[in-house]
N, C-alpha and C. Protein backbone atom coordinates (compact mmCIF):
# COMPACT_ATOMS: atom_id res chain seq x y z
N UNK A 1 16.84 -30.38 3.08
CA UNK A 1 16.90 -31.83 3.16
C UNK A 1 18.34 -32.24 3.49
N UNK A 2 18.33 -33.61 4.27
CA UNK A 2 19.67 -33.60 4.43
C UNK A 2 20.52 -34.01 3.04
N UNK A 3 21.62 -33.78 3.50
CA UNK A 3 22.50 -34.24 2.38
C UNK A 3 22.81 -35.45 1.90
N UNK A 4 22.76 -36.73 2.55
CA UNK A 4 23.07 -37.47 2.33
C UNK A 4 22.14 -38.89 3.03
N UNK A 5 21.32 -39.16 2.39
CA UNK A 5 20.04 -40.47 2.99
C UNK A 5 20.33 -41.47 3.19
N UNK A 6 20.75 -42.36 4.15
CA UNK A 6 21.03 -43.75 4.32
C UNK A 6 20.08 -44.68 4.44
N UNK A 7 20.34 -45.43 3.52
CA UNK A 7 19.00 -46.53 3.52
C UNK A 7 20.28 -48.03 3.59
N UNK A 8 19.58 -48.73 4.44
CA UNK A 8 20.13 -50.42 4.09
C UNK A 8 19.00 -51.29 3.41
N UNK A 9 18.11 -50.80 2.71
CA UNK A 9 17.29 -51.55 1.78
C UNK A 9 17.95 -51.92 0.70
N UNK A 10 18.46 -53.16 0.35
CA UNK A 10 18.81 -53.15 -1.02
C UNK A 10 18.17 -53.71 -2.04
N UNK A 11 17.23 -53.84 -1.98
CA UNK A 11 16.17 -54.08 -3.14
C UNK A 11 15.21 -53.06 -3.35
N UNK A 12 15.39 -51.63 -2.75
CA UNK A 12 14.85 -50.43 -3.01
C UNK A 12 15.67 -49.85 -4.38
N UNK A 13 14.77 -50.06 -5.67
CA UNK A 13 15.39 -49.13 -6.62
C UNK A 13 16.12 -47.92 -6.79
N UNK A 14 16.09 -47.25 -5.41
CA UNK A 14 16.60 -46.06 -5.18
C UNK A 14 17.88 -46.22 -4.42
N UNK A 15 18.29 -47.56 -4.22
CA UNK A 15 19.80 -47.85 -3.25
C UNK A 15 20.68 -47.67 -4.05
N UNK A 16 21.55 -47.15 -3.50
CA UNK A 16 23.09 -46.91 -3.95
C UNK A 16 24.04 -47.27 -3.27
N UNK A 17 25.12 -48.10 -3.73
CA UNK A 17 26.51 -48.25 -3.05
C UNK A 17 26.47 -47.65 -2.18
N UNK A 18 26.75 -47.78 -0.69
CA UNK A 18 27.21 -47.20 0.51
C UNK A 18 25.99 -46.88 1.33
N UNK A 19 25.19 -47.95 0.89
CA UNK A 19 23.66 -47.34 1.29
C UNK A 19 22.88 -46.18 1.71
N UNK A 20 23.07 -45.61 0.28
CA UNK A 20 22.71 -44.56 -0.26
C UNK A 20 21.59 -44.42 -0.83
N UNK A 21 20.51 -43.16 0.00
CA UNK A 21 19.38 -43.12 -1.42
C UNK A 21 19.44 -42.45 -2.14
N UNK A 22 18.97 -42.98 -3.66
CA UNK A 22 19.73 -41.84 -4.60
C UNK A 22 17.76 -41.28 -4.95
N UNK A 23 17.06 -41.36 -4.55
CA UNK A 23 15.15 -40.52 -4.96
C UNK A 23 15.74 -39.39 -4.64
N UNK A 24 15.07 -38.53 -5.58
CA UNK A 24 14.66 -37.03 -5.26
C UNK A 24 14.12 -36.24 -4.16
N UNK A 25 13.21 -36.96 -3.87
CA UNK A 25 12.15 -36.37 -3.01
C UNK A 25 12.09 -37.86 -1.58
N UNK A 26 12.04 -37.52 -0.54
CA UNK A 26 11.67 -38.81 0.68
C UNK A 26 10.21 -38.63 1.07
N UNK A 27 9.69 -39.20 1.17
CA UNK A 27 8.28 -39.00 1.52
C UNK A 27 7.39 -40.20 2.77
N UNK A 28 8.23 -39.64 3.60
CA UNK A 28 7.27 -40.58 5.15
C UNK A 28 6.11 -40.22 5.52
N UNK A 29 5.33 -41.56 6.18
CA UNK A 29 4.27 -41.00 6.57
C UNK A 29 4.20 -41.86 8.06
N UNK A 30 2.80 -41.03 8.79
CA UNK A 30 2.59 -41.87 10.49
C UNK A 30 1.48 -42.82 9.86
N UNK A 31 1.19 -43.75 10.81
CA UNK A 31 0.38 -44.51 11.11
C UNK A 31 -1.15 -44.14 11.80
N UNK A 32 -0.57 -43.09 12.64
CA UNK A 32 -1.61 -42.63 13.51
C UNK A 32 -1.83 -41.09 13.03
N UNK A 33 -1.92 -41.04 11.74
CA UNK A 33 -2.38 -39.39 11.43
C UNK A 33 -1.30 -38.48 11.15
N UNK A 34 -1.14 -37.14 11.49
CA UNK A 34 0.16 -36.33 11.25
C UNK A 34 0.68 -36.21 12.04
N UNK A 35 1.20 -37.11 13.26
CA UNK A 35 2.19 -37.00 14.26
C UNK A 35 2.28 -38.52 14.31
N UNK A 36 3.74 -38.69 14.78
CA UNK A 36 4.66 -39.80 15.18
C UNK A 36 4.73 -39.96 16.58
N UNK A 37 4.86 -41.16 17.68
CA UNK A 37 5.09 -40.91 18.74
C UNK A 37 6.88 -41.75 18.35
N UNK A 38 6.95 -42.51 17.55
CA UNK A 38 8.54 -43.18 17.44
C UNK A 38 8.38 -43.71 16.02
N UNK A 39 9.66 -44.20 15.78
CA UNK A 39 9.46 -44.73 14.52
C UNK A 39 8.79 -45.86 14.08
N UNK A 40 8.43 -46.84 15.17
CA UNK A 40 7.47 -47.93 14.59
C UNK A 40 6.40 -47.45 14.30
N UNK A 41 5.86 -46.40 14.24
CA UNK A 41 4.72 -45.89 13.99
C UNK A 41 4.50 -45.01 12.10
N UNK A 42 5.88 -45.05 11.88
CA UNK A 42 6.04 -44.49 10.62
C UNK A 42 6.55 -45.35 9.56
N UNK A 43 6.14 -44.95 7.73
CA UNK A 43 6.97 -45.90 6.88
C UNK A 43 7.58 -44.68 5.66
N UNK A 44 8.68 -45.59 5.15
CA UNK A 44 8.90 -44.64 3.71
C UNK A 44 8.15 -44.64 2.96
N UNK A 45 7.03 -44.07 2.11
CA UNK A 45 6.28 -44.82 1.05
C UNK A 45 6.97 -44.11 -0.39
N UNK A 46 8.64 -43.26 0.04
CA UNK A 46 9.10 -43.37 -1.37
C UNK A 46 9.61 -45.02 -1.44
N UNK A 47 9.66 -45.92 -0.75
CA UNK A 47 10.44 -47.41 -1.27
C UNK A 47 9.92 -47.77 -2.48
N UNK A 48 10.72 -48.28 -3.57
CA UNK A 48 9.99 -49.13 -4.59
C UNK A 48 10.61 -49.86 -4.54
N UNK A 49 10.39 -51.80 -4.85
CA UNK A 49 10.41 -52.68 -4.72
C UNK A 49 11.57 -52.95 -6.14
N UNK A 50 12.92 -53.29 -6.46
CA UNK A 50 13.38 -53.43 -7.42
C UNK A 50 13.04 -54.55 -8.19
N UNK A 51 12.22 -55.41 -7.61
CA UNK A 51 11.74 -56.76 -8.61
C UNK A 51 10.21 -56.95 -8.76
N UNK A 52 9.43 -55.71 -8.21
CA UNK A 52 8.12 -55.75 -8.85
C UNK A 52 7.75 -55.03 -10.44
């Protein structure tokens, strides 16, 4: 995994100073099955919402 995850979500419970993710594990998925043709086609579904 890489070393270091950049997220600019900051209402993701997992953001950190320097927009940083601090989760364990990243977990994306496609839209269209197990292949991507670009990224509009994919989401994080590690995000959690810091005010739900």
């Amino acid at each position: 995994m890489a070393k270091d995850v950049l997220c600019e979500v900051r209402n993701c419970v997992f953001w950190e100073e320097g927009n940083l993710c601090a989760a364990e594990e990243i977990y994306i998925v496609s839209h269209t099955g197990t292949q991507a043709e670009n990224r509009q086609e994919t989401d994080c579904k590690t995000f959690e919402s810091m005010f739900s």
